[in-house]
Protein backbone atom coordinates (compact mmCIF):
# COMPACT_ATOMS: atom_id res chain seq x y z
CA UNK A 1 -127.82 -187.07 141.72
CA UNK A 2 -131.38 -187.87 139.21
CA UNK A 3 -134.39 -186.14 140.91
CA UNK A 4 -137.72 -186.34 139.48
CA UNK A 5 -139.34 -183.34 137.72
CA UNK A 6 -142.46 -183.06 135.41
CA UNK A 7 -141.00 -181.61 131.80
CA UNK A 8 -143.63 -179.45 129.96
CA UNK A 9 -141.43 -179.67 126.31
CA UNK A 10 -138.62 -178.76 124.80
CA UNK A 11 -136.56 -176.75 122.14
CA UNK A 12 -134.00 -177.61 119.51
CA UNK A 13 -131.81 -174.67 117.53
CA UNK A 14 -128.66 -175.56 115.87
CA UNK A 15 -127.90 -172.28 112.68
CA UNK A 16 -126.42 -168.68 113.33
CA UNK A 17 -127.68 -165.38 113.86
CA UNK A 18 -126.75 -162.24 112.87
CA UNK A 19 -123.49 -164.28 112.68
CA UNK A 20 -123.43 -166.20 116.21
CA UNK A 21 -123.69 -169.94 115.59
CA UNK A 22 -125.89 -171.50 118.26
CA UNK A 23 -126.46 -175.32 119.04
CA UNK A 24 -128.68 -175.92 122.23
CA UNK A 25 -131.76 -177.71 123.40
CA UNK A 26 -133.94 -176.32 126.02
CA UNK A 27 -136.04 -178.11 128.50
CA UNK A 28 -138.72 -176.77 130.12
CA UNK A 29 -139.06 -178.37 133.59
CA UNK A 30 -141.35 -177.31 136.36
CA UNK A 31 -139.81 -176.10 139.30
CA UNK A 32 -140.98 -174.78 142.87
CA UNK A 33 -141.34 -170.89 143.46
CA UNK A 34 -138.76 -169.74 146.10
CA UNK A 35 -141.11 -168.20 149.03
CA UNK A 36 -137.65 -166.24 150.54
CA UNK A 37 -139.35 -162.73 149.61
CA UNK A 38 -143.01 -164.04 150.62
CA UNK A 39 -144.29 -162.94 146.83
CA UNK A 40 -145.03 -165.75 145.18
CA UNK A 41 -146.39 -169.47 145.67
CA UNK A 42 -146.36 -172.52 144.06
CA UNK A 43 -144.33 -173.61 140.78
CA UNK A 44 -143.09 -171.89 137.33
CA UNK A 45 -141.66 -172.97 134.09
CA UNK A 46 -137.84 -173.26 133.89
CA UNK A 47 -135.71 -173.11 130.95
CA UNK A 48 -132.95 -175.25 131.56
CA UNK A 49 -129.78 -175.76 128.92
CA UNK A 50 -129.58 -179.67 128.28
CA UNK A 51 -126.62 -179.71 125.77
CA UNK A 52 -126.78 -179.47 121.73
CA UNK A 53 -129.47 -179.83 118.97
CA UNK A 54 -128.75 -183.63 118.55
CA UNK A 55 -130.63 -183.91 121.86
CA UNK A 56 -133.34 -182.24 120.89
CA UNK A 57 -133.63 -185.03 118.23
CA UNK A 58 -133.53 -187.75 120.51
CA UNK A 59 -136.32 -186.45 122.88
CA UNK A 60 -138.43 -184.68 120.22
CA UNK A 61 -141.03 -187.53 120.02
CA UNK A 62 -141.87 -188.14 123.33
CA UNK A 63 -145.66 -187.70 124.71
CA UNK A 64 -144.56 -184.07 126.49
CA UNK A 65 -145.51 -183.42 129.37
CA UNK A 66 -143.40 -186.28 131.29
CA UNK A 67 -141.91 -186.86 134.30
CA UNK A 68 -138.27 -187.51 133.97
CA UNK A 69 -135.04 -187.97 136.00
CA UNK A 70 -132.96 -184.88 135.77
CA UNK A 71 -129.46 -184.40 136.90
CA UNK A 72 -129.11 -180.39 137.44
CA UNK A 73 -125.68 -178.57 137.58
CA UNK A 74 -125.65 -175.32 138.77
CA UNK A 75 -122.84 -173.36 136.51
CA UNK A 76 -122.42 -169.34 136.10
CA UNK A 77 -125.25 -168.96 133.93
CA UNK A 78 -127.93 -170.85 136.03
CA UNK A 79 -128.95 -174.17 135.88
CA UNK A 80 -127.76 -176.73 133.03
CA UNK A 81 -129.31 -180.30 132.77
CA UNK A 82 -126.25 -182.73 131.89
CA UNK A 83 -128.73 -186.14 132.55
CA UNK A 84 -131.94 -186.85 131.15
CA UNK A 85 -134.45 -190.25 131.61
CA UNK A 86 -137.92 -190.16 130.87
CA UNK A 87 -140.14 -191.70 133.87
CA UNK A 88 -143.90 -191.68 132.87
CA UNK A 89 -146.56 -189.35 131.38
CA UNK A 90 -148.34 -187.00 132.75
CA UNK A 91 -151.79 -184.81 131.98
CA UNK A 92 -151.47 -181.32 131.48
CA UNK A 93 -153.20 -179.24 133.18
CA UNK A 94 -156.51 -177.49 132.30
């Protein structure tokens, strides 16, 4: 299910290091706080896996920050983007 969420940027690496070959793009999508402990308030920055570099190449242009349609899959290693439309612009803050 595509839910709305404002997306700060995002990150392309595809090469290896210290001989681990990566290939990712990161989003960075704003998400609400959880209030269960009662120690925070409001919304942080998420990283959020959205499958391989070639992504990254098809979103790198866009006027960041947007609002965009995500579809979010919670896996083992925390949450993974597998669908991404662009909605609309928005202002960053100041």
């Amino acid at each position: 299910m595509l839910q709305r969420y404002q997306v700060l940027g995002c990150k392309g690496f595809k090469g290896e290091v210290e001989g681990t070959n990566y290939d990712s793009t990161t989003l960075y999508v704003v998400m609400p706080v959880s209030k269960k402990a009662g120690t925070e308030a409001g919304f942080n920055v998420t990283p959020m896996k959205y499958g391989k570099e070639e992504e990254f190449q098809k979103i790198k242009g866009l006027p960041f920050p947007i609002m965009a349609e995500l579809e979010i899959e919670l896996t083992t290693k925390g949450a993974e983007c597998v669908d991404f439309k662009p909605v609309a612009r928005t202002e960053p803050q100041k």
